[in-house]
PDBML (XML) file of the C-alpha atoms, coordinates in Angstrom:
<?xml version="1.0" encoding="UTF-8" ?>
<PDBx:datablock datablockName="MODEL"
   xmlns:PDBx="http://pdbml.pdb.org/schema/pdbx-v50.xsd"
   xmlns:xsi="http://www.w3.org/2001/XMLSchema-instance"
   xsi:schemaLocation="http://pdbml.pdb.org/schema/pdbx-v50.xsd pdbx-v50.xsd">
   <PDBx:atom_siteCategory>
      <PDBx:atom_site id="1">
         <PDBx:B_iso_or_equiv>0.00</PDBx:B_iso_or_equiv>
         <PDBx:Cartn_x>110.466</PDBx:Cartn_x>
         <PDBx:Cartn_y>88.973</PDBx:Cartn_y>
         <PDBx:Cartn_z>108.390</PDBx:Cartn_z>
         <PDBx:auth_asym_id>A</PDBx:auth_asym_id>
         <PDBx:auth_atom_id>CA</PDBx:auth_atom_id>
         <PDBx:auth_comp_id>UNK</PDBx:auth_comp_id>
         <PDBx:auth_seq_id>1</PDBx:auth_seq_id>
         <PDBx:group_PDB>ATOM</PDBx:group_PDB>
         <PDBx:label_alt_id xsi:nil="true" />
         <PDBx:label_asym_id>A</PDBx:label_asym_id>
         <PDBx:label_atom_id>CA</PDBx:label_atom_id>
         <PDBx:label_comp_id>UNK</PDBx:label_comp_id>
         <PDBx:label_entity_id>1</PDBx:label_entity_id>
         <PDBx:label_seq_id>1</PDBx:label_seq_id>
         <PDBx:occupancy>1.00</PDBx:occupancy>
         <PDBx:pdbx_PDB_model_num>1</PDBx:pdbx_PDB_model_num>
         <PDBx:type_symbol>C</PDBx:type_symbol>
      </PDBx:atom_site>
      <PDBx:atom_site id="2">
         <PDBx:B_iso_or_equiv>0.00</PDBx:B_iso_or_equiv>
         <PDBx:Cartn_x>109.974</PDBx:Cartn_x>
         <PDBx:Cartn_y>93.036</PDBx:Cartn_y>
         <PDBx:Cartn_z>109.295</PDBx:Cartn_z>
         <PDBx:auth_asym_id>A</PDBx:auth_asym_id>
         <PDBx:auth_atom_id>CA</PDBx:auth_atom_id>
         <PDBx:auth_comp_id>UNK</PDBx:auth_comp_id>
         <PDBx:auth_seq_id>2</PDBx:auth_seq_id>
         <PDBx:group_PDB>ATOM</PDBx:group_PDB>
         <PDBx:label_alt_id xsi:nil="true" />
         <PDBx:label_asym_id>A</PDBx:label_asym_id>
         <PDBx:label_atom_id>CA</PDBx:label_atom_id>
         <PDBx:label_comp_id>UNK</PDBx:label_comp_id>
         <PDBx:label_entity_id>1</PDBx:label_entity_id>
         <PDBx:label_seq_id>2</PDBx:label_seq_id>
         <PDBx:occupancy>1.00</PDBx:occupancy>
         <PDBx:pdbx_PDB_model_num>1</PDBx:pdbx_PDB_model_num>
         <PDBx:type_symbol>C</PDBx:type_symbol>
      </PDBx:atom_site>
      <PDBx:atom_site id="3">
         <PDBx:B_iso_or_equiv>0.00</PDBx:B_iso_or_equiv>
         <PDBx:Cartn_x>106.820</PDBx:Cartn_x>
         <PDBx:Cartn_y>94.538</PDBx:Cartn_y>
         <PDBx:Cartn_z>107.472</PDBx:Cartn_z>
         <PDBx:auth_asym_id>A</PDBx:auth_asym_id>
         <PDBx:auth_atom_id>CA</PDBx:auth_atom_id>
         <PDBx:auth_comp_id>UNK</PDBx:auth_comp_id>
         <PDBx:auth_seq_id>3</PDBx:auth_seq_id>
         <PDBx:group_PDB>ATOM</PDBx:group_PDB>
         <PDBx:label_alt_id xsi:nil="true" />
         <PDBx:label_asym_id>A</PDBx:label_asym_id>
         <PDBx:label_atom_id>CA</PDBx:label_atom_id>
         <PDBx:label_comp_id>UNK</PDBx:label_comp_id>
         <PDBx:label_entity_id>1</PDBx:label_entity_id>
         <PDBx:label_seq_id>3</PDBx:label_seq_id>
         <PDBx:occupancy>1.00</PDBx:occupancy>
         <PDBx:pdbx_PDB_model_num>1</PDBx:pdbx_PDB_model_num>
         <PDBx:type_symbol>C</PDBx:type_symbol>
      </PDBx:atom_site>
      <PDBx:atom_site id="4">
         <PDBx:B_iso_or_equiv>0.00</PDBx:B_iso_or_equiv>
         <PDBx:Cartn_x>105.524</PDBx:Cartn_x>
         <PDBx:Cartn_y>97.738</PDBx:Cartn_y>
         <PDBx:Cartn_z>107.050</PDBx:Cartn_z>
         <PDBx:auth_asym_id>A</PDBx:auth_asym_id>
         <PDBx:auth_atom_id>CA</PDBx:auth_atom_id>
         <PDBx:auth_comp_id>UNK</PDBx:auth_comp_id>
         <PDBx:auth_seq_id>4</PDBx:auth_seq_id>
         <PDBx:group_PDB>ATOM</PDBx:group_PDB>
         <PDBx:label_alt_id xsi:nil="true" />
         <PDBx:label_asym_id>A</PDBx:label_asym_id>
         <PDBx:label_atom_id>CA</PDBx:label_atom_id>
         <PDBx:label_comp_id>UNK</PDBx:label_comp_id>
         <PDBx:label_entity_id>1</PDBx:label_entity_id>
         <PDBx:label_seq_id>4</PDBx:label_seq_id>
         <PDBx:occupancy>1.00</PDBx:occupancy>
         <PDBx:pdbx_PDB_model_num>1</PDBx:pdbx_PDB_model_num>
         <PDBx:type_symbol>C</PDBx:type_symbol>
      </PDBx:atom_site>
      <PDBx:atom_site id="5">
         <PDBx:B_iso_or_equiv>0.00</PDBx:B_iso_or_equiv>
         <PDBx:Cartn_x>102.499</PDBx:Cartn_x>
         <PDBx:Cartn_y>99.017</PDBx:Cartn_y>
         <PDBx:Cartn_z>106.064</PDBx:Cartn_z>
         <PDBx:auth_asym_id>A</PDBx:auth_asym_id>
         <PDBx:auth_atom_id>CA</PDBx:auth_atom_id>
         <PDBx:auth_comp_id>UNK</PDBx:auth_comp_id>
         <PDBx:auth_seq_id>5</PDBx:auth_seq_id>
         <PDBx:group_PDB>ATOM</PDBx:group_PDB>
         <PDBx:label_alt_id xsi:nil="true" />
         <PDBx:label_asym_id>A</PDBx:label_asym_id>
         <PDBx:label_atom_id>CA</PDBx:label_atom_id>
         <PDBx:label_comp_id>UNK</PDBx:label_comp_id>
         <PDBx:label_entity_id>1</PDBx:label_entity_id>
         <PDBx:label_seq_id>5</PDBx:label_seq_id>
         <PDBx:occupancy>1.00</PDBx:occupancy>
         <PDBx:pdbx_PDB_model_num>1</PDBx:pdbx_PDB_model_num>
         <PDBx:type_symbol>C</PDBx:type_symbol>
      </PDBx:atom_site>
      <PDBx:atom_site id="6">
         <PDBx:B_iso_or_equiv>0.00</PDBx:B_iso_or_equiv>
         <PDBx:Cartn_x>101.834</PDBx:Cartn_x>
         <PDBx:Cartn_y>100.886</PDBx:Cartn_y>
         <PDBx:Cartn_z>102.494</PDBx:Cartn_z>
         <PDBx:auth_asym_id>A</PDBx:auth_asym_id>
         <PDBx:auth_atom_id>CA</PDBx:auth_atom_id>
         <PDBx:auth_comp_id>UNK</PDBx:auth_comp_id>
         <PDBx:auth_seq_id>6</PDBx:auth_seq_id>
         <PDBx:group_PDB>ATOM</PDBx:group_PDB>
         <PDBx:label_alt_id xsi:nil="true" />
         <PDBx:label_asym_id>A</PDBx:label_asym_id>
         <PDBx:label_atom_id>CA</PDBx:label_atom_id>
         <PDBx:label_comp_id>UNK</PDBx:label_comp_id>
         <PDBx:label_entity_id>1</PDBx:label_entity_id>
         <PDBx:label_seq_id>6</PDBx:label_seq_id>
         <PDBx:occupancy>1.00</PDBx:occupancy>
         <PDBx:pdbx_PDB_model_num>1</PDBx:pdbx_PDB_model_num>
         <PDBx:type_symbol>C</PDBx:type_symbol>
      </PDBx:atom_site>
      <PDBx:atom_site id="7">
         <PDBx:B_iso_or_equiv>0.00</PDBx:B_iso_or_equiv>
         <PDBx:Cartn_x>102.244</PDBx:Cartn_x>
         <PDBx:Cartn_y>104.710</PDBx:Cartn_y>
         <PDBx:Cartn_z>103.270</PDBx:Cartn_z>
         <PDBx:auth_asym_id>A</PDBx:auth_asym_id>
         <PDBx:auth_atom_id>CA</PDBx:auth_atom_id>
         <PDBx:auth_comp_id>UNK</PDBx:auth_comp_id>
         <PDBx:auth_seq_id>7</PDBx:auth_seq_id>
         <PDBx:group_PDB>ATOM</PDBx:group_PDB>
         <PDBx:label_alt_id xsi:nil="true" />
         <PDBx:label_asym_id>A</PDBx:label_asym_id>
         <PDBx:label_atom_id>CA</PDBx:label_atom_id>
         <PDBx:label_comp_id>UNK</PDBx:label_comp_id>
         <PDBx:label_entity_id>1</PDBx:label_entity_id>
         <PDBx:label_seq_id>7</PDBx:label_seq_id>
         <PDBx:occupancy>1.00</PDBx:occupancy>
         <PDBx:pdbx_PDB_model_num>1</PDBx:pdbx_PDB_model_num>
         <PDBx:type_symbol>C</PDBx:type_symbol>
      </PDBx:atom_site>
      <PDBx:atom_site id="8">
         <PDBx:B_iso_or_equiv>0.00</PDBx:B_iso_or_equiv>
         <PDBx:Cartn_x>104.666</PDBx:Cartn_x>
         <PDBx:Cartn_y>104.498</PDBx:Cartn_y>
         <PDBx:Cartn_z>106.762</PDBx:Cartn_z>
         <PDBx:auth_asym_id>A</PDBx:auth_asym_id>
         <PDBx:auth_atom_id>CA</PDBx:auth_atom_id>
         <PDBx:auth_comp_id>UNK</PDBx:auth_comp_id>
         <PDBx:auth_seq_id>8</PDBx:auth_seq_id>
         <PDBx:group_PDB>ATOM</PDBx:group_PDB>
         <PDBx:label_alt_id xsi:nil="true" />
         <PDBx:label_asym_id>A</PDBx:label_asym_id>
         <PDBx:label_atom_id>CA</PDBx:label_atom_id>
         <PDBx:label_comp_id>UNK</PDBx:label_comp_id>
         <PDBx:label_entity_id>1</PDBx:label_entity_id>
         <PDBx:label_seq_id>8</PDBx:label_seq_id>
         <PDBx:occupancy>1.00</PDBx:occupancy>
         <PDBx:pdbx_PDB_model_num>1</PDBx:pdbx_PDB_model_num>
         <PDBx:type_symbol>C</PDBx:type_symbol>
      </PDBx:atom_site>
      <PDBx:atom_site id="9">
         <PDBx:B_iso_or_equiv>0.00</PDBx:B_iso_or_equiv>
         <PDBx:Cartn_x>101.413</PDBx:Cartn_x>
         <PDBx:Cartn_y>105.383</PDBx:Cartn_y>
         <PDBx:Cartn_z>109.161</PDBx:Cartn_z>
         <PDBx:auth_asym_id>A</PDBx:auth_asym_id>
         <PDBx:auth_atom_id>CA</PDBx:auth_atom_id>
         <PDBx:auth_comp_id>UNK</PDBx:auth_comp_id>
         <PDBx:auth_seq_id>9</PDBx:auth_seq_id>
         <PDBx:group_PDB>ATOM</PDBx:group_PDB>
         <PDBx:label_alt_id xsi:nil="true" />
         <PDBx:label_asym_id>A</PDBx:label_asym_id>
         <PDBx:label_atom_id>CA</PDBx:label_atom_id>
         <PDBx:label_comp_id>UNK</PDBx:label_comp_id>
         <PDBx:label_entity_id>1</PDBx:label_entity_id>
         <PDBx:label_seq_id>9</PDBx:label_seq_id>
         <PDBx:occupancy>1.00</PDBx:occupancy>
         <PDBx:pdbx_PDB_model_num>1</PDBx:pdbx_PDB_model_num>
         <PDBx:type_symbol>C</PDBx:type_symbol>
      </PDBx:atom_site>
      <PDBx:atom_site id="10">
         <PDBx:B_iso_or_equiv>0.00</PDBx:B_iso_or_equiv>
         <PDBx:Cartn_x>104.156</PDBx:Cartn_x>
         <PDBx:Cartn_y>102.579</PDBx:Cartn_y>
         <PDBx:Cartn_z>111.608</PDBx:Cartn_z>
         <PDBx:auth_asym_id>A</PDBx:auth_asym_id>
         <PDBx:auth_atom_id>CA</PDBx:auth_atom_id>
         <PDBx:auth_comp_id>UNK</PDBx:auth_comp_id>
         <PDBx:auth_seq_id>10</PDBx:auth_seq_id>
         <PDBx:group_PDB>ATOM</PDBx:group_PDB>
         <PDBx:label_alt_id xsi:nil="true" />
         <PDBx:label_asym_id>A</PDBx:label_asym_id>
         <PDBx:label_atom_id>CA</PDBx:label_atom_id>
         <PDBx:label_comp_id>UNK</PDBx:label_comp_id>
         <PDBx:label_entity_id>1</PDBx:label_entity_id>
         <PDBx:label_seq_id>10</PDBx:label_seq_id>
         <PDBx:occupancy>1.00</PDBx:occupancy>
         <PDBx:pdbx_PDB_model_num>1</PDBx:pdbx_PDB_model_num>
         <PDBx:type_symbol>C</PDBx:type_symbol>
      </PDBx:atom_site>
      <PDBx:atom_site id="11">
         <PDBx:B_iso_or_equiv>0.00</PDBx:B_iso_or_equiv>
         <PDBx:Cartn_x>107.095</PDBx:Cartn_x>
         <PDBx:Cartn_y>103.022</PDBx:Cartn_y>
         <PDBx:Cartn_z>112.172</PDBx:Cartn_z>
         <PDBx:auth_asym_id>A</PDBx:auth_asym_id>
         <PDBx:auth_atom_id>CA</PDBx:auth_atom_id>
         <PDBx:auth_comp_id>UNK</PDBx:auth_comp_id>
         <PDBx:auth_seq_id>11</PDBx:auth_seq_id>
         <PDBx:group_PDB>ATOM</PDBx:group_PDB>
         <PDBx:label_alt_id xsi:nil="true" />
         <PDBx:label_asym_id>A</PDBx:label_asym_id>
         <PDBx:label_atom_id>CA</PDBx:label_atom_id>
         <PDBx:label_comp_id>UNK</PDBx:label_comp_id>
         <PDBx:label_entity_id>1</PDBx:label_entity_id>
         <PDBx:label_seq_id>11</PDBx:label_seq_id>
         <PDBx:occupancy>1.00</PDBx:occupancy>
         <PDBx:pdbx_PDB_model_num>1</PDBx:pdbx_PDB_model_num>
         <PDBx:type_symbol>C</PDBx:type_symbol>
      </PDBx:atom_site>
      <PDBx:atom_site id="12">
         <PDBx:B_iso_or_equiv>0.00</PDBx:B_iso_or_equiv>
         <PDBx:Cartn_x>110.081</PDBx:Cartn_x>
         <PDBx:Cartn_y>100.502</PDBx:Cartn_y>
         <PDBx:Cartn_z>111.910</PDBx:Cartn_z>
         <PDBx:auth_asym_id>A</PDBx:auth_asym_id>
         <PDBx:auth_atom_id>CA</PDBx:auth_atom_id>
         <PDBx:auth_comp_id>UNK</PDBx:auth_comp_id>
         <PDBx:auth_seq_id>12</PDBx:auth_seq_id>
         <PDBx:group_PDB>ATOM</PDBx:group_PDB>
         <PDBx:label_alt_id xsi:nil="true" />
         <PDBx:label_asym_id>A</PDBx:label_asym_id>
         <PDBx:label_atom_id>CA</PDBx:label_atom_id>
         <PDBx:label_comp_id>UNK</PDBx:label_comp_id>
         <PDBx:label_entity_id>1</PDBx:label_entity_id>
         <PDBx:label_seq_id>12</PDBx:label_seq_id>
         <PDBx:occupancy>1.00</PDBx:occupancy>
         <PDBx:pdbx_PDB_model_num>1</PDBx:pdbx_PDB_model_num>
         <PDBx:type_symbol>C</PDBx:type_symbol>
      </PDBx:atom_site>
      <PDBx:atom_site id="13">
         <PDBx:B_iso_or_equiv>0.00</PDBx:B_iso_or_equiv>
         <PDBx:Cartn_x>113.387</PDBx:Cartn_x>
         <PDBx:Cartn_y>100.884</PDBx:Cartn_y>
         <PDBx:Cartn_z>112.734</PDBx:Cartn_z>
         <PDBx:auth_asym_id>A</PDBx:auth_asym_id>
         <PDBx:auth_atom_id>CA</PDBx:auth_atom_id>
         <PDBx:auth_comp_id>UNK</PDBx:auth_comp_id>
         <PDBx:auth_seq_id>13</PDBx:auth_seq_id>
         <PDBx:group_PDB>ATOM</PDBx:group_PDB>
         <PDBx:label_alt_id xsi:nil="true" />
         <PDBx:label_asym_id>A</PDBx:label_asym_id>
         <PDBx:label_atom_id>CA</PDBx:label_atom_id>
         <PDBx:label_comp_id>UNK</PDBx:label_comp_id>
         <PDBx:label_entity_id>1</PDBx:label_entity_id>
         <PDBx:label_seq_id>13</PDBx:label_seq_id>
         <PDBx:occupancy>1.00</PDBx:occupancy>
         <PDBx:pdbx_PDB_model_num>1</PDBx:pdbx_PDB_model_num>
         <PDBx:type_symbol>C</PDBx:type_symbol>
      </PDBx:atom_site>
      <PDBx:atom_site id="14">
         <PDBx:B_iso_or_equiv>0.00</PDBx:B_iso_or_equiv>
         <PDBx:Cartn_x>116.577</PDBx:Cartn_x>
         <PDBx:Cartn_y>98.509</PDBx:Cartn_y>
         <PDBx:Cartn_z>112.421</PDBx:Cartn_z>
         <PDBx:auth_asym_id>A</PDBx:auth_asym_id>
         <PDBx:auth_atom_id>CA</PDBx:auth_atom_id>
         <PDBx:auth_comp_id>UNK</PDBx:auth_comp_id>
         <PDBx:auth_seq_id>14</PDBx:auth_seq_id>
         <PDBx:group_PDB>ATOM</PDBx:group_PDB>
         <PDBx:label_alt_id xsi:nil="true" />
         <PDBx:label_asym_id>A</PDBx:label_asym_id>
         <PDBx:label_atom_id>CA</PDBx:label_atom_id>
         <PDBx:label_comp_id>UNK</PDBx:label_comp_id>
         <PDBx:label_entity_id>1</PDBx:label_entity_id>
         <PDBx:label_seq_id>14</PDBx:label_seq_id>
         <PDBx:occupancy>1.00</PDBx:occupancy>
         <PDBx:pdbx_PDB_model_num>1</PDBx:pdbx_PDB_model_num>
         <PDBx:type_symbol>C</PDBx:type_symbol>
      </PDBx:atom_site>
      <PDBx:atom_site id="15">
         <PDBx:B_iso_or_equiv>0.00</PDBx:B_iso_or_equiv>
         <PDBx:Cartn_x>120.319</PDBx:Cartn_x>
         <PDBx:Cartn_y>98.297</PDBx:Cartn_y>
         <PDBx:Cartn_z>113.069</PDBx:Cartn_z>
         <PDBx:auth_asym_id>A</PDBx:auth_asym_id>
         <PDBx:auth_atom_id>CA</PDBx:auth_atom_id>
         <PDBx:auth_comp_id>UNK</PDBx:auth_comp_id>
         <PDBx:auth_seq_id>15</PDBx:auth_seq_id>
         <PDBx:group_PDB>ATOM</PDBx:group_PDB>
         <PDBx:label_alt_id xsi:nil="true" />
         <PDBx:label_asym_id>A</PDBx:label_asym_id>
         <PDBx:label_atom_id>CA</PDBx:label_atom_id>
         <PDBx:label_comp_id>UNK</PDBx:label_comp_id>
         <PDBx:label_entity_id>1</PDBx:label_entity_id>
         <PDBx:label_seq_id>15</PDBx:label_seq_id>
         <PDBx:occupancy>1.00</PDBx:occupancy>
         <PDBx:pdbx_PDB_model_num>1</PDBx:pdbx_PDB_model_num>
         <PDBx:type_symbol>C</PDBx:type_symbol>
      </PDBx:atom_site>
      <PDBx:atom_site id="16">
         <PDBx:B_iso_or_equiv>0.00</PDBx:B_iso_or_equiv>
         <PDBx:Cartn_x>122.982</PDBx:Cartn_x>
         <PDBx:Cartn_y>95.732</PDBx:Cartn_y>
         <PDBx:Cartn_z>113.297</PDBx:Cartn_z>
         <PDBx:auth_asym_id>A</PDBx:auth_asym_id>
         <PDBx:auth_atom_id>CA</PDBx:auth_atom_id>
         <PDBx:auth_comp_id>UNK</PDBx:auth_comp_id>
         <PDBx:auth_seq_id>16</PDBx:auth_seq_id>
         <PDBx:group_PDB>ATOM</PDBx:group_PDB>
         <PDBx:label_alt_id xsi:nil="true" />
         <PDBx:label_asym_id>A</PDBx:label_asym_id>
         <PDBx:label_atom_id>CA</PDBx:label_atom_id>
         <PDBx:label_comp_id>UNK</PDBx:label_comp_id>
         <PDBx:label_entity_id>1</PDBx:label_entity_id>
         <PDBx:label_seq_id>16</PDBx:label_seq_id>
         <PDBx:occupancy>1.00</PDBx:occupancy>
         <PDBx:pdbx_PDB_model_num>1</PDBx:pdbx_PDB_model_num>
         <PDBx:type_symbol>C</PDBx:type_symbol>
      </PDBx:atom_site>
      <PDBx:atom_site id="17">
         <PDBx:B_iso_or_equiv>0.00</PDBx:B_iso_or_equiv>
         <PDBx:Cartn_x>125.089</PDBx:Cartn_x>
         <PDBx:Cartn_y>95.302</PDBx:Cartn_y>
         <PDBx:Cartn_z>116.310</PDBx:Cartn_z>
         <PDBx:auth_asym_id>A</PDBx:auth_asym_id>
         <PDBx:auth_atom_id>CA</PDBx:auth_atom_id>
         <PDBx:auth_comp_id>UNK</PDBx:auth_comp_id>
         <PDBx:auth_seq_id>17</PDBx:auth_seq_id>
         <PDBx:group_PDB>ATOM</PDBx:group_PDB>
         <PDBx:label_alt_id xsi:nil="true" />
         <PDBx:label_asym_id>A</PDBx:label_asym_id>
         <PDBx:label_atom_id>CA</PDBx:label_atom_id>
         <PDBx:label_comp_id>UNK</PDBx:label_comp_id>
         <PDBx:label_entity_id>1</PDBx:label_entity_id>
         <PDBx:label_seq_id>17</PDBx:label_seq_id>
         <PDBx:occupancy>1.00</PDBx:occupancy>
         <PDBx:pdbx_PDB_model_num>1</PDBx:pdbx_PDB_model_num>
         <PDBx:type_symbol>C</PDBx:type_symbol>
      </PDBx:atom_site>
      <PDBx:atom_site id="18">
         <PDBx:B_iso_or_equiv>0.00</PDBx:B_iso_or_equiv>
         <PDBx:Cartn_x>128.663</PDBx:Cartn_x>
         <PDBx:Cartn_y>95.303</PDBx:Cartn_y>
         <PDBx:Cartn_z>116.380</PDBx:Cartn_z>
         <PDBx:auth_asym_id>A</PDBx:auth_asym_id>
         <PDBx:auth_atom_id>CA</PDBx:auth_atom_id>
         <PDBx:auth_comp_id>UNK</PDBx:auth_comp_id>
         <PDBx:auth_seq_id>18</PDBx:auth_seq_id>
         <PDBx:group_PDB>ATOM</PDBx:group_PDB>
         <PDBx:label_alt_id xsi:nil="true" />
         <PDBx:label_asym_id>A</PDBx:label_asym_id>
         <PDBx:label_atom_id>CA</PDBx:label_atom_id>
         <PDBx:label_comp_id>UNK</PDBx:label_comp_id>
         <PDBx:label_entity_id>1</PDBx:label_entity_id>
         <PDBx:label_seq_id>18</PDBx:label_seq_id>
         <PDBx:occupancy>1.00</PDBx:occupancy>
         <PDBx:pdbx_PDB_model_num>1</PDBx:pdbx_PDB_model_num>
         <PDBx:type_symbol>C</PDBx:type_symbol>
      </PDBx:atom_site>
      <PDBx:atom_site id="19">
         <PDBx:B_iso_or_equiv>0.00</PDBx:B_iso_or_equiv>
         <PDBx:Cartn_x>127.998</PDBx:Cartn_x>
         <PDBx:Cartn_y>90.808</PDBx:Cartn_y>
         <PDBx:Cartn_z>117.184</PDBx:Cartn_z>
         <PDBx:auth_asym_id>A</PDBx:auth_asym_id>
         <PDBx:auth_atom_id>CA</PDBx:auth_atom_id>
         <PDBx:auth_comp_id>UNK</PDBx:auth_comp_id>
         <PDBx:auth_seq_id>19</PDBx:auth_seq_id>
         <PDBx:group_PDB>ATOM</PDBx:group_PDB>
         <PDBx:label_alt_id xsi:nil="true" />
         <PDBx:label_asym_id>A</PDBx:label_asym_id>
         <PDBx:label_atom_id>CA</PDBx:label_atom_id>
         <PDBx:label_comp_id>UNK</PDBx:label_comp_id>
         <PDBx:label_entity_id>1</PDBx:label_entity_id>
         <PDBx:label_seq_id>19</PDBx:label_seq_id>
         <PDBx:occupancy>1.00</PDBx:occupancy>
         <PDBx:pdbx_PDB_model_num>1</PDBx:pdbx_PDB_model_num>
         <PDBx:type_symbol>C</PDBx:type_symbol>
      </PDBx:atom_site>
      <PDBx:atom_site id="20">
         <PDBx:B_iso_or_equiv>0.00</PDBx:B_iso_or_equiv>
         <PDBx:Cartn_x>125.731</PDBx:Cartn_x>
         <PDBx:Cartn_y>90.818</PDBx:Cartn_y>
         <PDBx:Cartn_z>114.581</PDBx:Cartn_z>
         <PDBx:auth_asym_id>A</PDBx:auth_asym_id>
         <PDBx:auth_atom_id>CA</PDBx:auth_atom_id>
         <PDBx:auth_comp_id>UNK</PDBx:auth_comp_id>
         <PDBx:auth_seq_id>20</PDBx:auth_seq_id>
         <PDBx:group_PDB>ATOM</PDBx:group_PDB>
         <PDBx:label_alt_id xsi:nil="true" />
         <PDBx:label_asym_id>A</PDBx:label_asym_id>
         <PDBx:label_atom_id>CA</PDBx:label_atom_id>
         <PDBx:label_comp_id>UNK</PDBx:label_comp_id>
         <PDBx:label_entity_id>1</PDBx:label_entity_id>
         <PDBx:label_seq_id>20</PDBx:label_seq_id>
         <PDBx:occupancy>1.00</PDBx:occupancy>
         <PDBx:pdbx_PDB_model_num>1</PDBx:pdbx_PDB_model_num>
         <PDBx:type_symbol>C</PDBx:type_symbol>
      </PDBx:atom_site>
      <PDBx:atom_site id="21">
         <PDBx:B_iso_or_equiv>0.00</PDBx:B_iso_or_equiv>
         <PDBx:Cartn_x>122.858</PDBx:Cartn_x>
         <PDBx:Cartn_y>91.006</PDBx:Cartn_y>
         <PDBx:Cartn_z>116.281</PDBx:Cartn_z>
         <PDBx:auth_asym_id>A</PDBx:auth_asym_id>
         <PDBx:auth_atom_id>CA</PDBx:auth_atom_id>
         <PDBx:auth_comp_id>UNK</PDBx:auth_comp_id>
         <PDBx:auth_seq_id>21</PDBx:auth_seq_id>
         <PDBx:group_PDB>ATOM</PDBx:group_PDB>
         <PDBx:label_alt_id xsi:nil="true" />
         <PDBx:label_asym_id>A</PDBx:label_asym_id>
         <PDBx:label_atom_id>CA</PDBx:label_atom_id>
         <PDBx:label_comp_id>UNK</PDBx:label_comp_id>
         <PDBx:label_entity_id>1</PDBx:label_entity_id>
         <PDBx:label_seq_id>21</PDBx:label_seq_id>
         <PDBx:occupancy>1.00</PDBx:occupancy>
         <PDBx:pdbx_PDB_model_num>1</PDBx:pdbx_PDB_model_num>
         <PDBx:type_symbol>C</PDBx:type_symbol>
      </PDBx:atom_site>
      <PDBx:atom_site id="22">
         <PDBx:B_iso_or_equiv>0.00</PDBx:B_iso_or_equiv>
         <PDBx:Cartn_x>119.614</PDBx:Cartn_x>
         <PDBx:Cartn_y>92.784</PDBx:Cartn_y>
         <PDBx:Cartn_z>114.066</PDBx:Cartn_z>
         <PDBx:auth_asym_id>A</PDBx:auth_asym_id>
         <PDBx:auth_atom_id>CA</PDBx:auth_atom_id>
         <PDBx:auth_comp_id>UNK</PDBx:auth_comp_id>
         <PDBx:auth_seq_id>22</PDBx:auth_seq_id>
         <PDBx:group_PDB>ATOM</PDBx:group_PDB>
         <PDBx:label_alt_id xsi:nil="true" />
         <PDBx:label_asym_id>A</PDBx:label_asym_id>
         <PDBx:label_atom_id>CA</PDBx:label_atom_id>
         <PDBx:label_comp_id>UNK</PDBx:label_comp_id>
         <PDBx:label_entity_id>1</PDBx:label_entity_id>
         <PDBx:label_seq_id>22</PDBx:label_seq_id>
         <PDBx:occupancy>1.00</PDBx:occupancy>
         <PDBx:pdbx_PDB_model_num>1</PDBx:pdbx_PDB_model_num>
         <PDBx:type_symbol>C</PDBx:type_symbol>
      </PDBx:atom_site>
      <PDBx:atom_site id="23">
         <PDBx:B_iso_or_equiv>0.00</PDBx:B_iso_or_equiv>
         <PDBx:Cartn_x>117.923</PDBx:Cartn_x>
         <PDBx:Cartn_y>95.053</PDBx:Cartn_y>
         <PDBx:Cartn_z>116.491</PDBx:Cartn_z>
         <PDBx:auth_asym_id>A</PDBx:auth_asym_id>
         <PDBx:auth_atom_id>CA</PDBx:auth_atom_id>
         <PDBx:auth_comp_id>UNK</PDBx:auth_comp_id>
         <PDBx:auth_seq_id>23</PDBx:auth_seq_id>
         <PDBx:group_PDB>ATOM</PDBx:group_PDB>
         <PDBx:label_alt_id xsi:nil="true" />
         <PDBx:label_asym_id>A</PDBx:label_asym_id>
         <PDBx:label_atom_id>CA</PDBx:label_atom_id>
         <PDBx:label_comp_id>UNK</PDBx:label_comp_id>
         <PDBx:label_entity_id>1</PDBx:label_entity_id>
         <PDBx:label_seq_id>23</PDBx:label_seq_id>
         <PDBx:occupancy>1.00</PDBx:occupancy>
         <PDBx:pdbx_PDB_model_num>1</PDBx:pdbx_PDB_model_num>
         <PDBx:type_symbol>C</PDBx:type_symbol>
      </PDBx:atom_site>
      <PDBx:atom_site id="24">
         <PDBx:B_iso_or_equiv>0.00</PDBx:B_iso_or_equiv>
         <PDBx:Cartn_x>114.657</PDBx:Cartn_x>
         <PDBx:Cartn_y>96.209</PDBx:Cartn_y>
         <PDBx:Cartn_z>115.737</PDBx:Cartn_z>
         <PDBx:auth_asym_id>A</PDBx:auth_asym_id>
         <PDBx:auth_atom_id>CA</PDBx:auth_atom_id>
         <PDBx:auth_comp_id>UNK</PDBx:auth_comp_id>
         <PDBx:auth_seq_id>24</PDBx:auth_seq_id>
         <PDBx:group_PDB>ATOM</PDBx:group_PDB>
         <PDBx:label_alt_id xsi:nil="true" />
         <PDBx:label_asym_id>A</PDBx:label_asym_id>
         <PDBx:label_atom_id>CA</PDBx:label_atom_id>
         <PDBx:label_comp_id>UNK</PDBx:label_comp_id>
         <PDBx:label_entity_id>1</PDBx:label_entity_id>
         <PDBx:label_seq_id>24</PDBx:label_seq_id>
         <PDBx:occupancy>1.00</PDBx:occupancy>
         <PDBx:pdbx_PDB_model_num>1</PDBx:pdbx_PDB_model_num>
         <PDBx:type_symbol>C</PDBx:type_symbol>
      </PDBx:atom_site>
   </PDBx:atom_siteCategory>
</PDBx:datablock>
């Protein structure tokens, strides 16, 4: 599970790879 918080005061970024990897 990836959270963030209410307003974005975090960041968070995410991607797929082309092997299906989740990056993050």
């Amino acid at each position: 599970t990836l959270a963030r918080d209410r307003l974005g005061e975090k960041p968070l970024y995410y991607a797929t790879s082309a092997d299906g990897f989740l990056l993050f």
